[in-house]
Protein backbone atom coordinates (compact mmCIF):
# COMPACT_ATOMS: atom_id res chain seq x y z
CA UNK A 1 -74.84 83.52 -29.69
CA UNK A 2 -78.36 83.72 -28.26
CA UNK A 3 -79.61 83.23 -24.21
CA UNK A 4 -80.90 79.85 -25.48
CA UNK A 5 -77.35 78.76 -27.21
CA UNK A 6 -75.21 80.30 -24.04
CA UNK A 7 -77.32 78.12 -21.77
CA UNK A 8 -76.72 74.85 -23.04
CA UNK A 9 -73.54 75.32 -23.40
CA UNK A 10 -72.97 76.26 -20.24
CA UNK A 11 -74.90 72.88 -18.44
CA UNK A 12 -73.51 70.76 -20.85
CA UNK A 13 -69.68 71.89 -19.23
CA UNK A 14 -71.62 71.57 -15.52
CA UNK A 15 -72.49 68.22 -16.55
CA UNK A 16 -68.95 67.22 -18.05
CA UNK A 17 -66.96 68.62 -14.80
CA UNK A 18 -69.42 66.50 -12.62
CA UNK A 19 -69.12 63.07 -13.50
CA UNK A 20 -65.17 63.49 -15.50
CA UNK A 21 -66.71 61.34 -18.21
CA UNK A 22 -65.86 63.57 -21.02
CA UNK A 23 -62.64 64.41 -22.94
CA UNK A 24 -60.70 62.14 -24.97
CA UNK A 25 -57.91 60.79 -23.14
CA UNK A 26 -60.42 59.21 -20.78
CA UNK A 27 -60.31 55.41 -21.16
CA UNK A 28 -63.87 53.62 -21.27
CA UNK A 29 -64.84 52.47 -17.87
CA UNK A 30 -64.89 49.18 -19.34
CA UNK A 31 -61.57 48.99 -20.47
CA UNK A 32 -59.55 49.65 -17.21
CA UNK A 33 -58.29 47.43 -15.00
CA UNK A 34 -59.91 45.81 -11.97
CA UNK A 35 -58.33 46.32 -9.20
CA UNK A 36 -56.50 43.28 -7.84
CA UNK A 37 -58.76 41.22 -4.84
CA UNK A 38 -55.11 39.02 -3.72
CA UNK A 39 -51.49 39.09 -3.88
CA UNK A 40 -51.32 36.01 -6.39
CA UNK A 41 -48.81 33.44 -5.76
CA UNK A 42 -45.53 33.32 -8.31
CA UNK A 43 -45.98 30.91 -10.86
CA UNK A 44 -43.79 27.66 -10.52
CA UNK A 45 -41.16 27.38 -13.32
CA UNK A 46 -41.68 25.49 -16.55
CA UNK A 47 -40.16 22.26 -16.23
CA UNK A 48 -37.69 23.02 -19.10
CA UNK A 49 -35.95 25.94 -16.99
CA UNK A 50 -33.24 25.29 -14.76
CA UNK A 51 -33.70 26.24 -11.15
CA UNK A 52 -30.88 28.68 -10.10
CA UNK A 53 -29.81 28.95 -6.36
CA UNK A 54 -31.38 32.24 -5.05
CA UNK A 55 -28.79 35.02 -5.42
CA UNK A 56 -28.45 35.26 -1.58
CA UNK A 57 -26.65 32.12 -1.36
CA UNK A 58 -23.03 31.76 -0.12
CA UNK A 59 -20.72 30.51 -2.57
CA UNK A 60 -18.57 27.87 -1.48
CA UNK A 61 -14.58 28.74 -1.83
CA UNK A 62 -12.49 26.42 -3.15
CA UNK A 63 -9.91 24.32 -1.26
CA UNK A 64 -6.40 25.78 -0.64
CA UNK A 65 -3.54 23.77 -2.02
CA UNK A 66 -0.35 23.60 -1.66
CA UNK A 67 1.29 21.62 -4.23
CA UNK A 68 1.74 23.13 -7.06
CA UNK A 69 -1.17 21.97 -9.68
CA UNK A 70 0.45 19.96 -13.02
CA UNK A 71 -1.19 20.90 -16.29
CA UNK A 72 -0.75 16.90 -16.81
CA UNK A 73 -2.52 14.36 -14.94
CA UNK A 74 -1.07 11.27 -16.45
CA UNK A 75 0.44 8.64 -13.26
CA UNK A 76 3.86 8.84 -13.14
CA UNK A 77 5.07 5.66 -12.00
CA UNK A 78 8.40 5.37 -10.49
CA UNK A 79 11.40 3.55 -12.25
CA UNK A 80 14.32 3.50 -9.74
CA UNK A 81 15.41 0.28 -8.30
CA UNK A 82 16.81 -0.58 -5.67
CA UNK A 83 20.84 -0.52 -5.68
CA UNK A 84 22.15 -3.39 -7.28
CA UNK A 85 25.05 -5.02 -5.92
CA UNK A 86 27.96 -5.29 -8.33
CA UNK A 87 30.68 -6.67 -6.07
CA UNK A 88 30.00 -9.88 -4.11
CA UNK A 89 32.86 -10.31 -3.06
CA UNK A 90 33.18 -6.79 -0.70
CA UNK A 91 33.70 -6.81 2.22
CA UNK A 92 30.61 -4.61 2.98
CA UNK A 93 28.62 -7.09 2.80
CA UNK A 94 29.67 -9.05 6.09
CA UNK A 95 29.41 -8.43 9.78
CA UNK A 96 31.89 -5.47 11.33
CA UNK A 97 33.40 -8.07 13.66
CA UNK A 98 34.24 -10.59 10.86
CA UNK A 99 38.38 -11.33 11.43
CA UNK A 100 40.19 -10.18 8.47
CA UNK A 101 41.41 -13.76 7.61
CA UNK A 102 37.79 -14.22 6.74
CA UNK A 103 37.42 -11.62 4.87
CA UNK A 104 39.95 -12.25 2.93
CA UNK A 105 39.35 -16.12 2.21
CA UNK A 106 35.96 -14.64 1.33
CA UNK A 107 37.34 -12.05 -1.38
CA UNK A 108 39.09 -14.73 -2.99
CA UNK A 109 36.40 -16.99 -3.81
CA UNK A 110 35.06 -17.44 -7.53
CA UNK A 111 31.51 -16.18 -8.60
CA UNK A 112 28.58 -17.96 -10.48
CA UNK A 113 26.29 -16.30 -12.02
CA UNK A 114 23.98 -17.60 -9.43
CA UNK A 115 25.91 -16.39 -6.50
CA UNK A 116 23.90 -13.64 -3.94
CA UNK A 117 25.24 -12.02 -1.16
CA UNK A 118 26.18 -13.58 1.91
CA UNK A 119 23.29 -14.48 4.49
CA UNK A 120 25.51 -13.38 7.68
CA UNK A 121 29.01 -14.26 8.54
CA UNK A 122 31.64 -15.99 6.70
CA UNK A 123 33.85 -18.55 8.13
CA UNK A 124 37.71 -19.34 8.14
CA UNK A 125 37.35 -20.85 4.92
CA UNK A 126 35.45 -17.72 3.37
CA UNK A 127 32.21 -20.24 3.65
CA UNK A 128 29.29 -18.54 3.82
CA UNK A 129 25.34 -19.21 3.22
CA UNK A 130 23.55 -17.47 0.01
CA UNK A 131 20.32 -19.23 0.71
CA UNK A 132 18.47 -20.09 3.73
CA UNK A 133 14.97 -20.45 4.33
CA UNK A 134 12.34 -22.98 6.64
CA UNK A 135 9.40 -24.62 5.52
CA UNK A 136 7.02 -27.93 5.80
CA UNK A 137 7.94 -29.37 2.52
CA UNK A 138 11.35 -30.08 0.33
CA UNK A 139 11.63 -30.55 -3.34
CA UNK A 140 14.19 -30.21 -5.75
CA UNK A 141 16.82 -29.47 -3.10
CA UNK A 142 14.87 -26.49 -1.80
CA UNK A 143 12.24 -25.67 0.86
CA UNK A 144 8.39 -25.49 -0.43
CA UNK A 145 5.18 -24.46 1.55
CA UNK A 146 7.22 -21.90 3.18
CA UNK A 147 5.93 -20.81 6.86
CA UNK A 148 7.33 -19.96 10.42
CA UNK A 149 4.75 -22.23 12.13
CA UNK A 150 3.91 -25.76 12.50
CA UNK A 151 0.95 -27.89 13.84
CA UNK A 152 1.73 -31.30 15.49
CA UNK A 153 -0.23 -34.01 13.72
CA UNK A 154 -0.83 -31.51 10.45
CA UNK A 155 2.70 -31.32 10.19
CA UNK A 156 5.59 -34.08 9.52
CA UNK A 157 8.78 -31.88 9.98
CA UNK A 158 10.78 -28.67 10.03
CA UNK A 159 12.76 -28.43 6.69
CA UNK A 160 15.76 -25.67 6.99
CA UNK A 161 16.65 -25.33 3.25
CA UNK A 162 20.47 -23.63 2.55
CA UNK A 163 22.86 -23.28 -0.24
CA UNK A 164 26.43 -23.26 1.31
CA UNK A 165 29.04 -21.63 -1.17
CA UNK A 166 32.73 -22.14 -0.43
CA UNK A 167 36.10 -23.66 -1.63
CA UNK A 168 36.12 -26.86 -3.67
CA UNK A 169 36.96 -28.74 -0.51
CA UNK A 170 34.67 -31.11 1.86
CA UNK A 171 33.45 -29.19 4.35
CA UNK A 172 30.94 -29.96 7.59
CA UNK A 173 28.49 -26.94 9.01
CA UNK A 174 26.66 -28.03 12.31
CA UNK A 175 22.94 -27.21 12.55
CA UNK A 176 21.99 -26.00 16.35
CA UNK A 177 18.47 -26.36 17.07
CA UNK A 178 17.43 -24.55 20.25
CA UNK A 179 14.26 -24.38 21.97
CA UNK A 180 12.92 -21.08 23.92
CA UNK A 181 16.78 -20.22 24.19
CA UNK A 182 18.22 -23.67 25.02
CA UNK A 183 20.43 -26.17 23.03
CA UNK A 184 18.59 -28.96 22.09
CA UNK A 185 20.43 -30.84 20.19
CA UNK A 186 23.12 -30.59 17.44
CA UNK A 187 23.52 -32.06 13.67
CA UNK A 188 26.28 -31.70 11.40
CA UNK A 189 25.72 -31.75 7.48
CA UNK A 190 28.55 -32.75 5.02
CA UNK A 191 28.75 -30.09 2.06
CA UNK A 192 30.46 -31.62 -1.11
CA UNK A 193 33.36 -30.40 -2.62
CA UNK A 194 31.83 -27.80 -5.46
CA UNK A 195 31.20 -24.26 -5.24
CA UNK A 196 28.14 -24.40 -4.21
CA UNK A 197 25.88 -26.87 -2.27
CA UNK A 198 22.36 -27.12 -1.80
CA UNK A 199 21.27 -28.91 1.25
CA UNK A 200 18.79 -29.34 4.08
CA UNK A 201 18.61 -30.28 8.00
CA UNK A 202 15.12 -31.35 9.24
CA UNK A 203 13.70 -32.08 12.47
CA UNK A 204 10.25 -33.78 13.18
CA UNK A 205 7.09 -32.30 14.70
CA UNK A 206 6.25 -34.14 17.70
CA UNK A 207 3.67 -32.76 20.56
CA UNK A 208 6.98 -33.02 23.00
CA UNK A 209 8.77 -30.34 20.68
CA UNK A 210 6.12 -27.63 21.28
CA UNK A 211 7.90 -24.17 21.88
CA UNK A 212 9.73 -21.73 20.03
CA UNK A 213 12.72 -22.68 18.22
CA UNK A 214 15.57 -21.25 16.45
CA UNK A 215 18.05 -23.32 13.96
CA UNK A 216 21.28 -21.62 13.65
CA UNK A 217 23.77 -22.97 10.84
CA UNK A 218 28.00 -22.35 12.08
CA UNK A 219 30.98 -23.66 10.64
CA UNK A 220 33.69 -25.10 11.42
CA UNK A 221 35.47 -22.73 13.27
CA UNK A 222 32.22 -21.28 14.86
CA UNK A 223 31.36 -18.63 12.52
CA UNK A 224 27.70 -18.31 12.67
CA UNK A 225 26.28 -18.15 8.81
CA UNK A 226 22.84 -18.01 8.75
CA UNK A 227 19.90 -18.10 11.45
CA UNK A 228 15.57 -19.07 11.01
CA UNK A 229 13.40 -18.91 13.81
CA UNK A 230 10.06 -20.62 13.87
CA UNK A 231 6.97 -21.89 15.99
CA UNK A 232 5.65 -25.81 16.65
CA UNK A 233 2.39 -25.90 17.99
CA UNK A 234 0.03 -27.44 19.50
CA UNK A 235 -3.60 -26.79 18.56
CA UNK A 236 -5.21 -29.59 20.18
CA UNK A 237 -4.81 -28.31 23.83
């Protein structure tokens, strides 16, 4: 190599070392990348992505319980009934002071098939009610429009509605009607001679009989079979 050669060799390296343009891994100066001016925002998600709760959030723990859970959610719906009562005639079904002569006329009466258990008490006769009930009408032998209170001027009269069972023998019960507590006044009611009777006492709704009254049905001998309380009123005042 000659003193001319040497010396351009040697400026061109000068050259190449001063501005780091040379070699060829060096990228263009064109072709890198700007540095960024601003932290750009995040880009909102497409509308076709869901949006996910940020990983930070609490998850929410399930409720304790303490039933066991059924694999089966079908209702059950309950079929008991109530205890039916087979025997009429026991002596269950009355009062703990009823005298045993009672009791035992009671025992020895026949059943219908429409027969129900006493109401209360039984008398000497085993007599007893099966039916009682109070209301502002009466139709085929029974109490309709049933109700504990009555309006003077709406209403016409009390209907106490009762089916007596008992020996095939005539028979009175007496009908007490007491207001607030005191006797009032007192009915009897003949009961035919069948097994059973279905009959009525009434009393009329007048502005003087405002109060609260009971009607209480005894027999004969006293016995107290069935009781009904109810209200006349007097919405005018």
């Amino acid at each position: 190599m000659n003193r001319a050669t040497l010396t351009t060799a040697l400026l061109t390296s000068f050259v190449c070392a001063l501005s780091l343009a040379c070699g060829a891994d060096a990228p263009p100066q064109a072709e890198r990348d700007p540095a960024p001016l601003a932290v750009e925002a995040a880009a909102p998600p497409s509308s076709s992505a869901a949006i996910e709760a940020p990983a930070s959030s609490p998850e929410i723990a399930a409720p304790t319980i303490d039933e066991p859970i059924l694999a089966s959610t079908t209702t059950v719906i309950s079929t008991e009934r109530a205890p039916e009562i087979t025997d009429l005639r026991s002596p269950s079904l009355l009062p703990a002071e009823t005298p045993a002569e009672h009791v035992a006329a009671f025992a020895e009466l026949p059943l219908s098939k429409h027969d129900k258990p006493p109401i209360a008490g039984v008398g000497a006769s085993g007599i007893h009610l099966d039916e009682l009930a109070v209301g502002k009408g009466w139709a085929s032998s029974r109490c309709e429009q049933l109700g504990a209170r009555f309006e003077v001027e709406a209403d016409e009269r009390v209907n106490v509605c009762f089916r007596v069972v008992h020996p095939r023998v005539a028979e009175t019960v007496t009908v007490e009607w007491a207001r607030d507590g005191k006797l009032r006044q007192s009915i009897e009611v003949n009961v035919r001679p069948t097994h059973a009777y279905l009959t009525r006492a009434w009393l009329p709704v007048r502005a003087g009989r405002v109060g609260e009254w009971t009607a209480t049905v005894k027999s004969e001998d006293g016995s107290v079979l069935g009781r009904v309380e109810f209200e006349i009123a007097d919405s005018r005042r």
